[in-house]
Protein backbone atom coordinates (compact mmCIF):
# COMPACT_ATOMS: atom_id res chain seq x y z
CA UNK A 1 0.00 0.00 0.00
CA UNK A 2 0.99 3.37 -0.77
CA UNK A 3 1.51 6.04 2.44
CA UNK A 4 -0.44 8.80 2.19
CA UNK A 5 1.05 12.27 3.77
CA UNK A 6 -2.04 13.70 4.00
CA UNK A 7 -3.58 11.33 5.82
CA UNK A 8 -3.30 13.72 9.22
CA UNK A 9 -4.98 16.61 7.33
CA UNK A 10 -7.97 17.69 8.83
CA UNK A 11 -10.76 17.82 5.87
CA UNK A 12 -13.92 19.92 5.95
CA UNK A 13 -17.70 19.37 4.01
CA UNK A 14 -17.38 20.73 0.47
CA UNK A 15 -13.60 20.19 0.17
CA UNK A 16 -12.42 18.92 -3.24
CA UNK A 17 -10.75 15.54 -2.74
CA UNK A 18 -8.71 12.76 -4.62
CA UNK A 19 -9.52 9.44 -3.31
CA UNK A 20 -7.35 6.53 -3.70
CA UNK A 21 -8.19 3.60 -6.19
CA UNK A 22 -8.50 0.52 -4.72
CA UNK A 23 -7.25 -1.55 -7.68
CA UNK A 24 -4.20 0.20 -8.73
CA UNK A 25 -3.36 2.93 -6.17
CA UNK A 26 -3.66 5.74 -8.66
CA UNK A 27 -5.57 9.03 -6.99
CA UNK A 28 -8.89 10.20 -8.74
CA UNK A 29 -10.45 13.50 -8.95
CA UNK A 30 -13.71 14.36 -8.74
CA UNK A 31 -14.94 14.31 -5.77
CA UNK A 32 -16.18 16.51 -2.52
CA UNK A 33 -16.57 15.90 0.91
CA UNK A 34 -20.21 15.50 1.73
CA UNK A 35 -20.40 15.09 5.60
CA UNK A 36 -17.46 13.57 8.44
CA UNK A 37 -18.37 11.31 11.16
CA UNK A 38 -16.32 9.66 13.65
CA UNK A 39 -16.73 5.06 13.69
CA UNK A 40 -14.69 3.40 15.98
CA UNK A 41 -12.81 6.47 17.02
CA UNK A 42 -11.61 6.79 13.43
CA UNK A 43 -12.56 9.78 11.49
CA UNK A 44 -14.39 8.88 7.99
CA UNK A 45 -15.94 10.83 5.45
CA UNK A 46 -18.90 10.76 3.11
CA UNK A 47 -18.57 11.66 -0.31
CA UNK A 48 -19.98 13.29 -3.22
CA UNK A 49 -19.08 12.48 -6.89
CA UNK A 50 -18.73 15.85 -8.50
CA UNK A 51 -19.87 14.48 -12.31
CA UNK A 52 -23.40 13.76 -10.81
CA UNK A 53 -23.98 14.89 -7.63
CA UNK A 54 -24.79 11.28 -6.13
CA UNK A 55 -23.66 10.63 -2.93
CA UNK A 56 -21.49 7.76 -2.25
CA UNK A 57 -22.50 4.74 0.15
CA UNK A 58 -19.44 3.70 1.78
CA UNK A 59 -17.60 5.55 4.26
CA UNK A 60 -13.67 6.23 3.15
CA UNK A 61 -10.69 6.54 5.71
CA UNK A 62 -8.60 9.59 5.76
CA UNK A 63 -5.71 7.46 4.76
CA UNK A 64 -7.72 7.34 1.00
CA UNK A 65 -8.29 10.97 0.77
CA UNK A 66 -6.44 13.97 0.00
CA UNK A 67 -6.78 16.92 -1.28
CA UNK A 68 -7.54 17.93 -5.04
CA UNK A 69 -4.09 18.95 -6.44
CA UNK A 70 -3.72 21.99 -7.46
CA UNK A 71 -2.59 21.00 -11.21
CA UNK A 72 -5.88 19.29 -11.68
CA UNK A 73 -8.00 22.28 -10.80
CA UNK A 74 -9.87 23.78 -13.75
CA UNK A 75 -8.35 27.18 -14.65
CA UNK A 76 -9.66 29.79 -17.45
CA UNK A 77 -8.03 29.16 -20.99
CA UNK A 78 -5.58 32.22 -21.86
CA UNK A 79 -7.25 34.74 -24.63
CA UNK A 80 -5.72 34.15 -27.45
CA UNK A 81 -5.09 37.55 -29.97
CA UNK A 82 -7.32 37.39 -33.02
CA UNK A 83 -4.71 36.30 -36.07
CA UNK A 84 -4.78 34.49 -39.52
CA UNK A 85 -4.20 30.63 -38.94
CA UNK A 86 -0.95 29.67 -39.90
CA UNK A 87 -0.61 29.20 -43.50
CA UNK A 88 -3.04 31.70 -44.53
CA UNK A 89 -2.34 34.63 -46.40
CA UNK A 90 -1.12 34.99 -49.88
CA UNK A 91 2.40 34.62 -51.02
């Protein structure tokens, strides 16, 4: 199994999160913290998948959760200056 660093990180409702996949140990985005409740003195947390809102049945560790990396957040497309495609224009 993989350590996770950010398993001590405190995480709040409506946080982005990665979670852990089970098969391969690869993180996936796209998903938010719906609620956190404590079972057997262990701190576990609900979640939401982002892509249709449903919330998720089983409870997930904080050892399978971290936070949504910065690289993968969505962020607005440059403007781009209005010019002739390349290869247009007469010779």
């Amino acid at each position: 199994m993989i350590a996770n660093p950010h398993k001590e990180q405190a995480m709040e409702p409506r946080q982005d999160v990665e979670v852990r996949c089970l098969f391969d140990g690869n993180w996936v985005a796209g998903f938010q913290i719906a609620e956190s409740t404590e079972v057997g003195g262990e701190e576990r947390y609900r979640l939401v998948r982002l892509s249709d809102g449903v919330e998720l049945p089983e409870l997930f560790a904080g050892s399978d959760l971290r936070p949504r990396a910065a690289r993968d957040r969505v962020l607005p497309m440059p403007r781009r200056s209005a010019q002739a495609p390349v290869g247009a224009g007469g010779s």
